[in-house]
PDB file of N, CA and C in Angstrom:
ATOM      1  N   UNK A   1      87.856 106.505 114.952  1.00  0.00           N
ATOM      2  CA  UNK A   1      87.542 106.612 113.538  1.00  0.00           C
ATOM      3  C   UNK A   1      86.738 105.421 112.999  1.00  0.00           C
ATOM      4  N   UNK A   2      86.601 104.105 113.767  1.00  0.00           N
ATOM      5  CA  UNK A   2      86.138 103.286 113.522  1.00  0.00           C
ATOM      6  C   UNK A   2      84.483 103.362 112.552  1.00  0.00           C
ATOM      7  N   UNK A   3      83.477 104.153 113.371  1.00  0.00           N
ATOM      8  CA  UNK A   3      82.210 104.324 113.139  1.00  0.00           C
ATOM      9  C   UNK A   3      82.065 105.482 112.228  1.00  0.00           C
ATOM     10  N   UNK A   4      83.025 106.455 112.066  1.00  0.00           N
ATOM     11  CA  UNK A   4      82.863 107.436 111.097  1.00  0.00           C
ATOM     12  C   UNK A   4      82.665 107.740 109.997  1.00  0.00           C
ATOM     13  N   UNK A   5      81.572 108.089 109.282  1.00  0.00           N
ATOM     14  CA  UNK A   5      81.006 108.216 108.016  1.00  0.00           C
ATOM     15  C   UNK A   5      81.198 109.869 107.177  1.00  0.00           C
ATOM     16  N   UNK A   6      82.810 109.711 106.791  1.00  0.00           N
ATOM     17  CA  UNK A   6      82.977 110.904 106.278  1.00  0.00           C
ATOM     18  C   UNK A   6      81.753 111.298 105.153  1.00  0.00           C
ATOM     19  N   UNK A   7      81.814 112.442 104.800  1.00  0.00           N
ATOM     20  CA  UNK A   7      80.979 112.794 103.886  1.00  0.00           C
ATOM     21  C   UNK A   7      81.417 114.382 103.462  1.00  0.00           C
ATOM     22  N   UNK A   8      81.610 114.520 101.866  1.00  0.00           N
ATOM     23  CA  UNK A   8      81.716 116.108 100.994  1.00  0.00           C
ATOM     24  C   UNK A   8      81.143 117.470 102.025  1.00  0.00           C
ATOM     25  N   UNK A   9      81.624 118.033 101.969  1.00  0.00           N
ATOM     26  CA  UNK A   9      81.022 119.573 102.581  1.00  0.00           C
ATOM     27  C   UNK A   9      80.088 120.068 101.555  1.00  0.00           C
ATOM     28  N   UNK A  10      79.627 121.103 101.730  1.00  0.00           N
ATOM     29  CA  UNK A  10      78.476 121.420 100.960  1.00  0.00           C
ATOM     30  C   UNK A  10      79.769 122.477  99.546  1.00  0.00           C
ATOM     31  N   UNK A  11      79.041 123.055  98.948  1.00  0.00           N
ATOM     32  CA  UNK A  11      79.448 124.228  98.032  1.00  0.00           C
ATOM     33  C   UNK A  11      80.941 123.780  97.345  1.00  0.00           C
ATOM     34  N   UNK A  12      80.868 122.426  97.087  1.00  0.00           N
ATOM     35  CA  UNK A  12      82.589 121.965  96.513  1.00  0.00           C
ATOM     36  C   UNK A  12      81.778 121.926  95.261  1.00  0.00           C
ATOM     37  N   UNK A  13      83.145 122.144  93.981  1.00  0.00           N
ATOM     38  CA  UNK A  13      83.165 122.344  92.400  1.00  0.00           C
ATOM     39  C   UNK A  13      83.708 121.205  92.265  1.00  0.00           C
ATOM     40  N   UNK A  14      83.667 119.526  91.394  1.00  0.00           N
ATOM     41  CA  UNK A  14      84.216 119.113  91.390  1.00  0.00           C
ATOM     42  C   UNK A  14      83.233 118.367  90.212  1.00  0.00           C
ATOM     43  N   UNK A  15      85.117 118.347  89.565  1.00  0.00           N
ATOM     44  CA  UNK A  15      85.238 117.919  88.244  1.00  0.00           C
ATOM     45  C   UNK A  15      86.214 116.852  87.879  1.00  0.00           C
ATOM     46  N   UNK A  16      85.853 116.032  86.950  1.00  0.00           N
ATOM     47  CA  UNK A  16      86.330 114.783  86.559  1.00  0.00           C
ATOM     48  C   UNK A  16      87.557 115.228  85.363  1.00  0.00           C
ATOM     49  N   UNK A  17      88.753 114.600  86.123  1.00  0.00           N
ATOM     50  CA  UNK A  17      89.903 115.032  85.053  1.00  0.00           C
ATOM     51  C   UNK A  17      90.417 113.525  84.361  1.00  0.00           C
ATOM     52  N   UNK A  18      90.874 113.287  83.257  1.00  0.00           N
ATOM     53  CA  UNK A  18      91.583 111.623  83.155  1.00  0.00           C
ATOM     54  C   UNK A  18      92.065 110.866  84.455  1.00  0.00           C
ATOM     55  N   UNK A  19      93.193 111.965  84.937  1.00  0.00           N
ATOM     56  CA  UNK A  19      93.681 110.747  86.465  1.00  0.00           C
ATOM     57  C   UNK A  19      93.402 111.874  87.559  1.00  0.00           C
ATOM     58  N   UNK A  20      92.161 111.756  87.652  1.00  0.00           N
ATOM     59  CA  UNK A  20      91.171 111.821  88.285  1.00  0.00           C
ATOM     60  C   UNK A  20      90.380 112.706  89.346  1.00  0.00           C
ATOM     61  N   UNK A  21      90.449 113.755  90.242  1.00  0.00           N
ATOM     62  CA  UNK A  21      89.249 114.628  90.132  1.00  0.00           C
ATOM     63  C   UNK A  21      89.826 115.768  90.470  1.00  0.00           C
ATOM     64  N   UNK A  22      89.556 117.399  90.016  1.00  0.00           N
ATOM     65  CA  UNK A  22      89.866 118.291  90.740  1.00  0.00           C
ATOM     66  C   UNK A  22      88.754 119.326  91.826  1.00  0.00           C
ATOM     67  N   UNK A  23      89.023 119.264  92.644  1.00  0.00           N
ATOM     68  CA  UNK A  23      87.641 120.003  93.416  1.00  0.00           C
ATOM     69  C   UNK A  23      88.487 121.386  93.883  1.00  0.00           C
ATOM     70  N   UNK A  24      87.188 122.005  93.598  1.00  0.00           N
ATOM     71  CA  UNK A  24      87.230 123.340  93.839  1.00  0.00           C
ATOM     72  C   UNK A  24      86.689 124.072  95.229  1.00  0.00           C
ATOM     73  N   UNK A  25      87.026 124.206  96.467  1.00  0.00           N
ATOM     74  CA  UNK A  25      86.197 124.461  97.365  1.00  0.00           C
ATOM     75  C   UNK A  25      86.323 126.516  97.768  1.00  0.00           C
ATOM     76  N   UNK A  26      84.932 126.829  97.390  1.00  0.00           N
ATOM     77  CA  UNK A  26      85.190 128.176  96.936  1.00  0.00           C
ATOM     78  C   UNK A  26      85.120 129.194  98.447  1.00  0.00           C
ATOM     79  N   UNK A  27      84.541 128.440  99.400  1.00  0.00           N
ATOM     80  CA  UNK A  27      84.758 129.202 100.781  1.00  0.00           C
ATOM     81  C   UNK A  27      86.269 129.050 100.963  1.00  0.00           C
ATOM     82  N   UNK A  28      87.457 128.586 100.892  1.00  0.00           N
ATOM     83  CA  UNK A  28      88.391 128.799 100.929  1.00  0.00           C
ATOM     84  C   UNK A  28      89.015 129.038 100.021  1.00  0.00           C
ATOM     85  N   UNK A  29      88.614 129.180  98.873  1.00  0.00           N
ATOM     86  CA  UNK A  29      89.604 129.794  97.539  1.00  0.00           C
ATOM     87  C   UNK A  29      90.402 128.241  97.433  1.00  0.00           C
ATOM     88  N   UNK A  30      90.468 127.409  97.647  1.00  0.00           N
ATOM     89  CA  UNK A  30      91.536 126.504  97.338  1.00  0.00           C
ATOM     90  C   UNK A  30      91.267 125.469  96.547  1.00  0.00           C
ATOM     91  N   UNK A  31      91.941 124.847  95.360  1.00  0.00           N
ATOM     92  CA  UNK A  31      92.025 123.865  94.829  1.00  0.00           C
ATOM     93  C   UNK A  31      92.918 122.627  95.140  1.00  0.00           C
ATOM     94  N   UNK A  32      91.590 121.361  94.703  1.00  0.00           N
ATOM     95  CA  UNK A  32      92.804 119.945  95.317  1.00  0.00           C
ATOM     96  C   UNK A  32      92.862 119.403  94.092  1.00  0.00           C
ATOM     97  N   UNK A  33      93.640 118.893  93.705  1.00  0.00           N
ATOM     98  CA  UNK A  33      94.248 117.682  92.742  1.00  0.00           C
ATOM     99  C   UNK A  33      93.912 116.085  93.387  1.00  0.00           C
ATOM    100  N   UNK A  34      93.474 116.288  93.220  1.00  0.00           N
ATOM    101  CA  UNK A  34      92.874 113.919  93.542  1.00  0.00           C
ATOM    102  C   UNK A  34      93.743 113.191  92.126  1.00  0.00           C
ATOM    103  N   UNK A  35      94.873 112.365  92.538  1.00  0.00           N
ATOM    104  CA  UNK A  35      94.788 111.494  92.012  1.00  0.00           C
ATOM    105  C   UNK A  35      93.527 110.040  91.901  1.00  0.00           C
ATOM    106  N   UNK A  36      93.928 109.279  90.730  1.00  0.00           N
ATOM    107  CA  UNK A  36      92.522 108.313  91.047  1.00  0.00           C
ATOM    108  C   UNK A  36      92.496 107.587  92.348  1.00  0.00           C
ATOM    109  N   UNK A  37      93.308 107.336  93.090  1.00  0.00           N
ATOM    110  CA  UNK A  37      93.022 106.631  94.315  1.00  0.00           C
ATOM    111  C   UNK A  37      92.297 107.641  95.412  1.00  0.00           C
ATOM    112  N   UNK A  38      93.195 108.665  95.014  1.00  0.00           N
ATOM    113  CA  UNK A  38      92.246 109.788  96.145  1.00  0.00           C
ATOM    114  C   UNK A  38      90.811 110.035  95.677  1.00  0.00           C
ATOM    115  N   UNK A  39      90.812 109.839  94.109  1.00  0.00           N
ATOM    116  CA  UNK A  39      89.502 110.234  93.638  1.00  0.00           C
ATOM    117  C   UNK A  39      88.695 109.504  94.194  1.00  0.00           C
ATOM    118  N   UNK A  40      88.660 108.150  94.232  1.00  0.00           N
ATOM    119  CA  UNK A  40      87.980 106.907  94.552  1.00  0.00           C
ATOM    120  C   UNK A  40      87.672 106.774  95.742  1.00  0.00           C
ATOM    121  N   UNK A  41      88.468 107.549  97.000  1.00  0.00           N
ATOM    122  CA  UNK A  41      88.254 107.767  98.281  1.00  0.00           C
ATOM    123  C   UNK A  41      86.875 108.931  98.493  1.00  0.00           C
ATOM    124  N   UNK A  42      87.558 109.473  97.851  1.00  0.00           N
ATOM    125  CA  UNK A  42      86.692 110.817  98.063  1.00  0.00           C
ATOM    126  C   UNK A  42      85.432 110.991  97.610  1.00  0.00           C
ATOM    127  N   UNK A  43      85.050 110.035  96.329  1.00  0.00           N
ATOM    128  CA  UNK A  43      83.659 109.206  95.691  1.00  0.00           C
ATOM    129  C   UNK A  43      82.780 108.194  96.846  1.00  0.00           C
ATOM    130  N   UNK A  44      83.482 107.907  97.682  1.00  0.00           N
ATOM    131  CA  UNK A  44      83.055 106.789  98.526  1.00  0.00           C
ATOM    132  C   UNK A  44      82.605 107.450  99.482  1.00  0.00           C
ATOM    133  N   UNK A  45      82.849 108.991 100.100  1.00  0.00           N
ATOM    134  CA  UNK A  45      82.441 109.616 100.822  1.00  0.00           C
ATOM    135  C   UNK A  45      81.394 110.142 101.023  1.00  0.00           C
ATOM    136  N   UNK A  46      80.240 109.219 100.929  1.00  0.00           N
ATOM    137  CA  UNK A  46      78.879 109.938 100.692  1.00  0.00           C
ATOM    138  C   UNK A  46      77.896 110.083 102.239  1.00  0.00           C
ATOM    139  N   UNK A  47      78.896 109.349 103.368  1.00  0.00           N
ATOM    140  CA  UNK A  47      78.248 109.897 104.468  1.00  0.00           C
ATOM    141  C   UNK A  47      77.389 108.215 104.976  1.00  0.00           C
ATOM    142  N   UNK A  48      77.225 107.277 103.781  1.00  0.00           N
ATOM    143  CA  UNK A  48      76.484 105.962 103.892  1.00  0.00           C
ATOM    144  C   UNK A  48      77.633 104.870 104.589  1.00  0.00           C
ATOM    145  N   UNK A  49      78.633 105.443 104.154  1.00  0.00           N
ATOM    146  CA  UNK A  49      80.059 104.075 104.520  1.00  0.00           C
ATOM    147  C   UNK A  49      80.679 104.593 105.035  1.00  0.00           C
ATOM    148  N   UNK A  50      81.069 104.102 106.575  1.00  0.00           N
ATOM    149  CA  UNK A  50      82.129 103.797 107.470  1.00  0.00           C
ATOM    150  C   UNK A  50      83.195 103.319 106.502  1.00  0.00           C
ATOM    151  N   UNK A  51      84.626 103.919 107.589  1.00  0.00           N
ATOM    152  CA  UNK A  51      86.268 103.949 107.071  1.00  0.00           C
ATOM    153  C   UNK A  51      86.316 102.201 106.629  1.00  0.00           C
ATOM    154  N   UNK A  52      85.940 101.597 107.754  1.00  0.00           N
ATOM    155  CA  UNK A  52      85.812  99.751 106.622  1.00  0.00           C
ATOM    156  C   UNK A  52      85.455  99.676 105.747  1.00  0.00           C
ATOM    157  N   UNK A  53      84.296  99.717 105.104  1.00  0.00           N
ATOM    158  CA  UNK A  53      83.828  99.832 104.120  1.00  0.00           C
ATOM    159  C   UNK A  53      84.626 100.912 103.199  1.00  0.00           C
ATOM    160  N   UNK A  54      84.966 101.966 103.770  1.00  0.00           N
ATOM    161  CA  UNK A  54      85.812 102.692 102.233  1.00  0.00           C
ATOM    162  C   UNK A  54      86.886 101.825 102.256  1.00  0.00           C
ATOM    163  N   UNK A  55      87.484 101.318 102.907  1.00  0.00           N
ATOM    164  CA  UNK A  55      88.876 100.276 102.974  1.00  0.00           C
ATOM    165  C   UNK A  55      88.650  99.457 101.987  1.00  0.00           C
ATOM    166  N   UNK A  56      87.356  98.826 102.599  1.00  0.00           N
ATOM    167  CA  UNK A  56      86.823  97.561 101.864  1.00  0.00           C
ATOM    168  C   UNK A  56      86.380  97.862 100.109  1.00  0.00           C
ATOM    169  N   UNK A  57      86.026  98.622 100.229  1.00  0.00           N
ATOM    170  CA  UNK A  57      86.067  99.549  98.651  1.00  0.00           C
ATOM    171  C   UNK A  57      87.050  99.704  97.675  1.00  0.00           C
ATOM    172  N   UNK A  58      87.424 100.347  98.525  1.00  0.00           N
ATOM    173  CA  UNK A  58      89.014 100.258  97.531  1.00  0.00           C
ATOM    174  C   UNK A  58      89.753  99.716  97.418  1.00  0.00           C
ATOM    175  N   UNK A  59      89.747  98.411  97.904  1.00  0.00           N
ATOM    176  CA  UNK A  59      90.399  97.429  97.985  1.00  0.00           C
ATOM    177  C   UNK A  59      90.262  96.518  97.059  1.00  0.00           C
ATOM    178  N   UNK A  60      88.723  96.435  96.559  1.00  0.00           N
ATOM    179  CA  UNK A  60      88.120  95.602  96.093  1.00  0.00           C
ATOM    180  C   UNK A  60      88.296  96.490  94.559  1.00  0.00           C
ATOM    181  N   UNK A  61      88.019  97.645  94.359  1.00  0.00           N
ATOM    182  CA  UNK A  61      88.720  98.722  93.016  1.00  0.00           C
ATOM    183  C   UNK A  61      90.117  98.227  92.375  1.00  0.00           C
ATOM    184  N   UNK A  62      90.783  98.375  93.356  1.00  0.00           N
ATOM    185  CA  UNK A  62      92.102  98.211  92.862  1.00  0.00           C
ATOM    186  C   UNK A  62      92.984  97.165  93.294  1.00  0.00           C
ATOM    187  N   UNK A  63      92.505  96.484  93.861  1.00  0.00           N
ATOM    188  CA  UNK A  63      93.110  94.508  93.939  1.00  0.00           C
ATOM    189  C   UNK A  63      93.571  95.029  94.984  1.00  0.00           C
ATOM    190  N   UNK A  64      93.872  95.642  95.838  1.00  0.00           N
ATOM    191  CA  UNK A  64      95.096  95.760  96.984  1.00  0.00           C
ATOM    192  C   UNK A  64      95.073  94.542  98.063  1.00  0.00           C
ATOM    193  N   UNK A  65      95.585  94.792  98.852  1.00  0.00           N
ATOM    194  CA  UNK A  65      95.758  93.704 100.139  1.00  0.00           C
ATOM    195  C   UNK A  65      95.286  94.561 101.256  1.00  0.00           C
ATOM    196  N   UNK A  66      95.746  93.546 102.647  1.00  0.00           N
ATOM    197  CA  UNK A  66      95.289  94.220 103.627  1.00  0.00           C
ATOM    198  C   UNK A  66      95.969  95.696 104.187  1.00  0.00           C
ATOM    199  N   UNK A  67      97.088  95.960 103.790  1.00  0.00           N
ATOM    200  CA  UNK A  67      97.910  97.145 104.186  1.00  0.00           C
ATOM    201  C   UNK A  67      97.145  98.614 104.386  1.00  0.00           C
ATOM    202  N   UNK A  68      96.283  98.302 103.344  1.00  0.00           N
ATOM    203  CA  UNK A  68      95.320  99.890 102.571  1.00  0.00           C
ATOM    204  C   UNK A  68      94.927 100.624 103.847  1.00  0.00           C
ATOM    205  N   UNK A  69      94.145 100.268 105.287  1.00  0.00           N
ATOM    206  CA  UNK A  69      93.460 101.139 105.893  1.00  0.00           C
ATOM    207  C   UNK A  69      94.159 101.935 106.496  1.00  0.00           C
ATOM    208  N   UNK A  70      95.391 102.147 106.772  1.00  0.00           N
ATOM    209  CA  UNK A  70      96.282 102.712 107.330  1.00  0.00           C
ATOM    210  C   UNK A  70      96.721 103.833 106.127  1.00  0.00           C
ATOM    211  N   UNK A  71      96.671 103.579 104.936  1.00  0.00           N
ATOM    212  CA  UNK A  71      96.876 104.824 103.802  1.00  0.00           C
ATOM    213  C   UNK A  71      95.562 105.241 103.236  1.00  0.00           C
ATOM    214  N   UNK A  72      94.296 104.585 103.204  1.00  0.00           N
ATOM    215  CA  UNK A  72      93.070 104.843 103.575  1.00  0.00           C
ATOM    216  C   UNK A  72      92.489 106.256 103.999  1.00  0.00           C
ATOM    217  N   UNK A  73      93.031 105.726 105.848  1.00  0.00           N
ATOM    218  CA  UNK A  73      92.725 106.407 106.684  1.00  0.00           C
ATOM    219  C   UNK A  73      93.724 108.338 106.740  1.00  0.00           C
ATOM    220  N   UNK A  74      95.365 107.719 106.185  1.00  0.00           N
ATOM    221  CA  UNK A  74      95.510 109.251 106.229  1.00  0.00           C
ATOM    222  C   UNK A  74      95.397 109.698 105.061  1.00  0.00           C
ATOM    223  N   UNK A  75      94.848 109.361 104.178  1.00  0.00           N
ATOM    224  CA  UNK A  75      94.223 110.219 102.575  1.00  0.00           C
ATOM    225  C   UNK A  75      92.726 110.601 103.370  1.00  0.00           C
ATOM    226  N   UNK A  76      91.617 109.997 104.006  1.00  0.00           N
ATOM    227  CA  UNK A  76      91.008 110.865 105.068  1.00  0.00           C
ATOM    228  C   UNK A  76      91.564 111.876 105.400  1.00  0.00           C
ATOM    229  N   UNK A  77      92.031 111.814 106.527  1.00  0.00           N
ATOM    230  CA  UNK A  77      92.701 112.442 107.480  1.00  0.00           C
ATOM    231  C   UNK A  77      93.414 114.043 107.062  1.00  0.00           C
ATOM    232  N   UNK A  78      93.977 113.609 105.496  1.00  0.00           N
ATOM    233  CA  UNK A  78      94.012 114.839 104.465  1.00  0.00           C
ATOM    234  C   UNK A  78      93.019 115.471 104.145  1.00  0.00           C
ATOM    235  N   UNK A  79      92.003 114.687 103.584  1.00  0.00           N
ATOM    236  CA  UNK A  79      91.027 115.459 103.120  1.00  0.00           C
ATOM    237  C   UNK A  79      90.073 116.312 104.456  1.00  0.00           C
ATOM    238  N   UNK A  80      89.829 115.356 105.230  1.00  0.00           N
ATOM    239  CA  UNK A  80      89.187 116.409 106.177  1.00  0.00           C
ATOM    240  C   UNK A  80      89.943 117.440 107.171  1.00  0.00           C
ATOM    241  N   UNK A  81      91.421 117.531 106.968  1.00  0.00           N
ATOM    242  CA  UNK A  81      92.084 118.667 107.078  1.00  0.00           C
ATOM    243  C   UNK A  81      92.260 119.972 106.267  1.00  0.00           C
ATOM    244  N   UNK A  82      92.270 119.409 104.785  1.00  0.00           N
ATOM    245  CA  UNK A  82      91.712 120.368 104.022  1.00  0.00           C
ATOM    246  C   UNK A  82      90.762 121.122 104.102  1.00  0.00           C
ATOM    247  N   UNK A  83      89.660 120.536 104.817  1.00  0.00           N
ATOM    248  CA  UNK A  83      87.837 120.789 105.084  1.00  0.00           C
ATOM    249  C   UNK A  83      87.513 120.597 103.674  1.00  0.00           C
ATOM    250  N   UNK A  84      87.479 119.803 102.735  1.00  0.00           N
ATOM    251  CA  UNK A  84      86.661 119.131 102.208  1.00  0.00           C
ATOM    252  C   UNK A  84      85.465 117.925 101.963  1.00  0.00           C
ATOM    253  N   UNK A  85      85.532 117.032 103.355  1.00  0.00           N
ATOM    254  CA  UNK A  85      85.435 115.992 103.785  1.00  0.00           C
ATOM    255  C   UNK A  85      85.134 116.642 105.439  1.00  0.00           C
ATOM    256  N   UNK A  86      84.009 116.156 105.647  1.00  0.00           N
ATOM    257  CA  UNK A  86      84.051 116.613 107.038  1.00  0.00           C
ATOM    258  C   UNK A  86      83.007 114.832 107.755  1.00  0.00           C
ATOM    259  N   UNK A  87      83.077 114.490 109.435  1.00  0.00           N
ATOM    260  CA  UNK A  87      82.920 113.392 109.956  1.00  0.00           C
ATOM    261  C   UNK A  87      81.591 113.415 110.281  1.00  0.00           C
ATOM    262  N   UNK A  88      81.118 112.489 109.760  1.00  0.00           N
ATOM    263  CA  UNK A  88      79.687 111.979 110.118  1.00  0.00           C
ATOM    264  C   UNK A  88      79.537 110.675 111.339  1.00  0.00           C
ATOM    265  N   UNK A  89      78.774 110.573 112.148  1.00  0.00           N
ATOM    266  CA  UNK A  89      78.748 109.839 113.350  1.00  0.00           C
ATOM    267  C   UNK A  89      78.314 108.484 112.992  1.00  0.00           C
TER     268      UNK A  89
END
């Protein structure tokens, strides 16, 4: 997972709620709820930044420490199980 540059699938609905995003992905009929940390993950996913750098991101968002890439990585790990988020090389 080191080098991997997640990035959005194509045809997602996604909309900005107060605490924070709901996406709509209409090839599967299913809706996600993002809290803001997930939101902020899932914003970072543009396919340009490796899992460090989203670490390093959100880290730097929300003051955290070093613990984050390990809860980081399985809020990934969610999303591209969902198939919302799919792995870029």
């Amino acid at each position: 997972m080191p080098n991997h540059r997640p990035f959005a699938v194509d045809g997602l609905d996604v909309n900005e709620v107060s605490d924070g995003l709901i996406v709509y992905y209409p090839a599967r009929d299913r809706v996600h709820y993002l809290n803001n940390t997930a939101a902020a993950i899932f914003t970072l996913c543009d396919g340009t930044r490796d899992v460090k750098a989203i670490v390093d991101a959100v880290g730097t968002v929300f003051g955290a420490e070093a613990p984050l890439r390990a809860q980081v990585e399985a809020c990934l790990g969610d999303l591209e199980e969902e198939g919302v988020l799919r792995s870029g090389g």
